[in-house]
Protein backbone atom coordinates (compact mmCIF):
# COMPACT_ATOMS: atom_id res chain seq x y z
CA UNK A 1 -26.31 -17.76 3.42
CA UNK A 2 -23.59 -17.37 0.64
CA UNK A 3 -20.94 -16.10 2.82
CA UNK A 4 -19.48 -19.39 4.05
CA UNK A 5 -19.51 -20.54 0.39
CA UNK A 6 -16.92 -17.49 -0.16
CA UNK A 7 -14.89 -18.29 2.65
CA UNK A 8 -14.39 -21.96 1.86
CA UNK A 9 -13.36 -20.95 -1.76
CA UNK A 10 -10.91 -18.22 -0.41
CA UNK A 11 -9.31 -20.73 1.63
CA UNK A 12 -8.78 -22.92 -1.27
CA UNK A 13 -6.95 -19.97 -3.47
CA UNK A 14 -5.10 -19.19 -0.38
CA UNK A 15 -3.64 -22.88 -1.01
CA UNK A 16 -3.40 -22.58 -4.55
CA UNK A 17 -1.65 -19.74 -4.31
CA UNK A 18 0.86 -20.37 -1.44
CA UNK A 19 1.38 -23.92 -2.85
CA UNK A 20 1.68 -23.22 -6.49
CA UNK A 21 -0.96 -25.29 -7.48
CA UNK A 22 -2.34 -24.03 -11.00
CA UNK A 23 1.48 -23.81 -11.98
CA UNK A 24 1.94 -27.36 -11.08
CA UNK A 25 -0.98 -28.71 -12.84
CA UNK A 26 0.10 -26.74 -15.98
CA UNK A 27 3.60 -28.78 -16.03
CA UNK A 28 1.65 -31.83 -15.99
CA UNK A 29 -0.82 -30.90 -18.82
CA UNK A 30 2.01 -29.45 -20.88
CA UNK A 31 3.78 -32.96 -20.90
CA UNK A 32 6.38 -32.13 -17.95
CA UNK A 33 7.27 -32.94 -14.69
CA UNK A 34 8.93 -31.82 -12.01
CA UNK A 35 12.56 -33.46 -10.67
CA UNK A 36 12.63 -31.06 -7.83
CA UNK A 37 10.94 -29.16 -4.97
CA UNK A 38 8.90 -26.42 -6.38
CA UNK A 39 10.23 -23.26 -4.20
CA UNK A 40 9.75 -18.89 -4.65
CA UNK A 41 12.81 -17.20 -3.05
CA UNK A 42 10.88 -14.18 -4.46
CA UNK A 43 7.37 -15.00 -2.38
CA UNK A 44 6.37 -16.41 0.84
CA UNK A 45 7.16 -19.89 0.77
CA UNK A 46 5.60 -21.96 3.80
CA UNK A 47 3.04 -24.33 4.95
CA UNK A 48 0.28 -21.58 6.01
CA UNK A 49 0.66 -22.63 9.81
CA UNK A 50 3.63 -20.56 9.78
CA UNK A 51 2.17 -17.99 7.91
CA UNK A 52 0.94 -14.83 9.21
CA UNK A 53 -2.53 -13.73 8.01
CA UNK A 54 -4.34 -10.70 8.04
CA UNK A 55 -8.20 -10.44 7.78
CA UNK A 56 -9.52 -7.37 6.02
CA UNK A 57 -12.55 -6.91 7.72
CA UNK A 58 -14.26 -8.98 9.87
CA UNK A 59 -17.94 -9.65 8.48
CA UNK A 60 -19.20 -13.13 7.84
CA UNK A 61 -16.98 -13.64 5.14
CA UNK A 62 -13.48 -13.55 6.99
CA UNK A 63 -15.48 -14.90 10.09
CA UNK A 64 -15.86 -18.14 8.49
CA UNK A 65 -12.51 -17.71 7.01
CA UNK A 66 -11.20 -17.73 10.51
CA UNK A 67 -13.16 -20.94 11.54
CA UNK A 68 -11.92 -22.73 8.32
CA UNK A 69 -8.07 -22.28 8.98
CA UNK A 70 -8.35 -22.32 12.58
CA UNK A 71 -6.99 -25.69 12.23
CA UNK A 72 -3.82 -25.40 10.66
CA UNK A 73 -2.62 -23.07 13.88
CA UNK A 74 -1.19 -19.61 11.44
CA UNK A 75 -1.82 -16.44 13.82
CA UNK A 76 -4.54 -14.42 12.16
CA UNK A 77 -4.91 -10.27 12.53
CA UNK A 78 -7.96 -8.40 11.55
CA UNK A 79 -8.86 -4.56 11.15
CA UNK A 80 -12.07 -3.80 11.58
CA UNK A 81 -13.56 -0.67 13.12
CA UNK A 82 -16.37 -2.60 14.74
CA UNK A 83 -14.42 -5.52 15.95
CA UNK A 84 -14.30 -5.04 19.79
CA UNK A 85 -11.62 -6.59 22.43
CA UNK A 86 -14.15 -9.29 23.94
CA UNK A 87 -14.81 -10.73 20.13
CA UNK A 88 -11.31 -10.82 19.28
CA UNK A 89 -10.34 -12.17 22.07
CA UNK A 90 -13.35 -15.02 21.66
CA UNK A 91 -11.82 -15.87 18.50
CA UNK A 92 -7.95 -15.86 18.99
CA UNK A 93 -7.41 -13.21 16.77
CA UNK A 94 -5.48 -10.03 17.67
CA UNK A 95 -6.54 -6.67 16.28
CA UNK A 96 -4.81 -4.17 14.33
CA UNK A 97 -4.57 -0.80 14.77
CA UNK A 98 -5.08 0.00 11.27
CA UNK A 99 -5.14 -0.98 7.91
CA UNK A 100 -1.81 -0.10 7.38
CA UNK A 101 -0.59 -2.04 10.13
CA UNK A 102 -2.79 -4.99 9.33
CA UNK A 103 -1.07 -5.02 6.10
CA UNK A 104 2.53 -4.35 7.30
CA UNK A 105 2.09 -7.68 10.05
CA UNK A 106 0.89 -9.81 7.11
CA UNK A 107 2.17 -12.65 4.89
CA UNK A 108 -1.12 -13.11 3.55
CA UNK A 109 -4.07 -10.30 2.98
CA UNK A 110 -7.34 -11.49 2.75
CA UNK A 111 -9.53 -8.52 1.56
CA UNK A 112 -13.07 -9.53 2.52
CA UNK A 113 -14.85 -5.99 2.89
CA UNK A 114 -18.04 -5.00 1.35
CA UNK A 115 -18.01 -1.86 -0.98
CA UNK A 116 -20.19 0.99 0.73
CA UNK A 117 -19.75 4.40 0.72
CA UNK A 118 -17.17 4.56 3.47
CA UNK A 119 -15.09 1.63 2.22
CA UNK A 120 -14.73 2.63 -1.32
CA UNK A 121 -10.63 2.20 -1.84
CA UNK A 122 -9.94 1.57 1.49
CA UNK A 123 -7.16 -1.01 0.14
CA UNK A 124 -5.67 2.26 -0.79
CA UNK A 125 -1.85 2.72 -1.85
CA UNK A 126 -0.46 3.14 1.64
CA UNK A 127 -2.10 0.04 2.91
CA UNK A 128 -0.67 -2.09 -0.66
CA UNK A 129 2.34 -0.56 0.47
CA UNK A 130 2.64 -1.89 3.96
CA UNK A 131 2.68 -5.30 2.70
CA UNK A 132 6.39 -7.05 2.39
CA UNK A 133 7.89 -7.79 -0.77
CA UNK A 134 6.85 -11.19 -1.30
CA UNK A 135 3.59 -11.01 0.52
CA UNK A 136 0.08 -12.99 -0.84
CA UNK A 137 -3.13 -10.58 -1.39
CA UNK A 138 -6.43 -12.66 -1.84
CA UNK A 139 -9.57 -10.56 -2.72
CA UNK A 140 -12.87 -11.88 -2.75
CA UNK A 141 -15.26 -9.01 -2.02
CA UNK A 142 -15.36 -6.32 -4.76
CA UNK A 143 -12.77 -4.81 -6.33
CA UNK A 144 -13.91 -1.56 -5.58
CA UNK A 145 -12.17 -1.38 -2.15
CA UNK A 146 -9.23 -1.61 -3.49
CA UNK A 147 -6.78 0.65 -5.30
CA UNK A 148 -6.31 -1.02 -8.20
CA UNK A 149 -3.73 0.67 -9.99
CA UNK A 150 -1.47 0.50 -6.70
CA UNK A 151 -2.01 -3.40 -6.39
CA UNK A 152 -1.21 -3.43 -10.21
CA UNK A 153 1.99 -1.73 -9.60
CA UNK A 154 3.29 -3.92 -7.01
CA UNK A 155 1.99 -6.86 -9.14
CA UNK A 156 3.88 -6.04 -12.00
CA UNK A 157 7.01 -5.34 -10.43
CA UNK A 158 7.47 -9.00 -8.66
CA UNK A 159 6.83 -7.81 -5.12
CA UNK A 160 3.30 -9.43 -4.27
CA UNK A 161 2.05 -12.06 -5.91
CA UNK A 162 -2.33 -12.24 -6.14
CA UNK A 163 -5.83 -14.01 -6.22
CA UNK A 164 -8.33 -12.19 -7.20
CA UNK A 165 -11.94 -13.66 -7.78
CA UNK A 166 -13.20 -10.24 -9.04
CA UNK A 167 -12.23 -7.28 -10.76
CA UNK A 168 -13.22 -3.92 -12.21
CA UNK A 169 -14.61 -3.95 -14.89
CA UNK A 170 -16.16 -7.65 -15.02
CA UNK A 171 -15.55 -8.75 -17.48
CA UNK A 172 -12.12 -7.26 -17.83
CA UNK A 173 -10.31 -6.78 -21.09
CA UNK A 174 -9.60 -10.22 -23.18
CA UNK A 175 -6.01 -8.72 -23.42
CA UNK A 176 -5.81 -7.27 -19.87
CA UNK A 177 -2.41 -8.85 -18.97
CA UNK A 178 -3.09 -10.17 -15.70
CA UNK A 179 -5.04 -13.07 -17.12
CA UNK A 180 -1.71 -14.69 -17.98
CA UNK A 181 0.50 -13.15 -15.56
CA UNK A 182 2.04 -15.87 -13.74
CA UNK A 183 1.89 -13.68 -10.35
CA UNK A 184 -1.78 -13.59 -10.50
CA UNK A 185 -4.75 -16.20 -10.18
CA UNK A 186 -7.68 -14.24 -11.79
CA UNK A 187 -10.97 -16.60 -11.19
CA UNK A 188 -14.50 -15.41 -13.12
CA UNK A 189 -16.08 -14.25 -9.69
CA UNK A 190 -16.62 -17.72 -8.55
CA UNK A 191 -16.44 -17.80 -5.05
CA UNK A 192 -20.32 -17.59 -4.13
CA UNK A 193 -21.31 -18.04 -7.98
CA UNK A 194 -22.58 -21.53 -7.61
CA UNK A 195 -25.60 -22.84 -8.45
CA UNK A 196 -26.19 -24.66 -4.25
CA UNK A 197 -25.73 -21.33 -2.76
CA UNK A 198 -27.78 -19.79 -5.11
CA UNK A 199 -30.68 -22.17 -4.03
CA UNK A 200 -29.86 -21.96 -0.29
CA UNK A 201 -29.93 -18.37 -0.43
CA UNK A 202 -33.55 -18.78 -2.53
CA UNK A 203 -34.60 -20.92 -0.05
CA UNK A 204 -34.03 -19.05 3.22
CA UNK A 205 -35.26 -16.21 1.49
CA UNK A 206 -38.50 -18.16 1.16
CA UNK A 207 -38.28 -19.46 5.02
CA UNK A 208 -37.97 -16.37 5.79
CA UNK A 209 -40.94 -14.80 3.98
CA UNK A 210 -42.70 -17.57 6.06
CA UNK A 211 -40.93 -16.43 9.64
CA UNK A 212 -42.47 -12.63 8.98
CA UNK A 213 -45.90 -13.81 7.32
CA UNK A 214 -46.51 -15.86 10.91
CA UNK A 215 -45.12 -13.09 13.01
CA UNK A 216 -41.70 -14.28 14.06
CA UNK A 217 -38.65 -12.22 13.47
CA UNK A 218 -36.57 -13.25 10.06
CA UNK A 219 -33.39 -14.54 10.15
């Protein structure tokens, strides 16, 4: 009941992070303005139509992250191991052979996996690798699927630019540098933190204690 809640908010970093938003605003509040286009010859620089995206995993999360950009027409990739031809195909998405290749096909890596035993660092070096210099990596799940120090290297060298709604440890360092890294848009695990989806996922819990107490499967 939470996971659409995530998705909407990692479509709206995706924006703010392709379109430069929190820089923007920041000119504004510090008394500027801006007398040209804001552009990155460093980064992908593109309405997201034209962007290619890659879906790490393909739970609910990056499900409804599909529906929500459907719209704007970018061709979406996903790896997942139990994604199978007559899904993909339902959805218009094409599927990667790999990780690796997921991330080597993508402008944009949405990491949307859930930690278990089997996908602890999964987003390991060779897969942070894969992605072009200039590349976008959104994370939204936990940051214990991903390789941190390897994101962190390609970070702070000016090859990938980042959202990241969690981290590890939470809360991280007051002087960990990525909080005012300009490359990065670090967000106090927000994405399903809100007090409606907390009640909706209350709620159903409750509706569904009521489902099971009359017989009827849950939800």
């Amino acid at each position: 009941t939470m996971t659409w809640t995530v998705a909407e908010f990692a479509v709206g970093i995706t924006l703010a992070l392709l379109r430069h938003i929190p820089a923007s605003i920041d000119v504004v509040r510090n008394g500027g303005w801006l007398e040209s286009p804001i552009h990155s010859d460093a980064f992908v620089d593109q309405d997201l139509r034209d962007c290619r995206v890659g879906l790490a995993g393909y739970g609910s999360i990056n499900r409804h992250y599909r529906r929500f950009v459907e719209p704007y027409g970018c061709p979406i990739t996903v790896f997942d191991p139990f994604l199978d031809e007559e899904t993909a195909a339902a959805d218009g998405v094409t599927r990667a052979r790999s990780l690796v290749d997921l991330a080597d096909s993508s402008d944009i890596l949405i990491v949307a996996i859930p930690p278990t035993l089997s996908t602890l660092g999964v987003i390991d070096a060779s897969v942070i690798d894969a992605l072009s210099p200039g590349s976008l990596f959104v994370l939204v799940s936990r940051m214990a699927v991903v390789e941190q120090d390897a994101l962190w290297r390609r970070v702070r060298a000016g090859e990938l630019r980042a959202a990241l709604d969690v981290f590890d440890p939470e809360p991280p360092p007051d002087d960990a540098w990525f909080r005012r890294a300009p490359s990065v848009l670090p967000t106090p695990h927000i994405a399903g933190n809100t007090r409606f989806a907390h009640e909706r996922c209350f709620r159903e819990a409750c509706f569904d204690t009521v489902r099971a107490v009359r017989g009827h499967a849950p939800q």
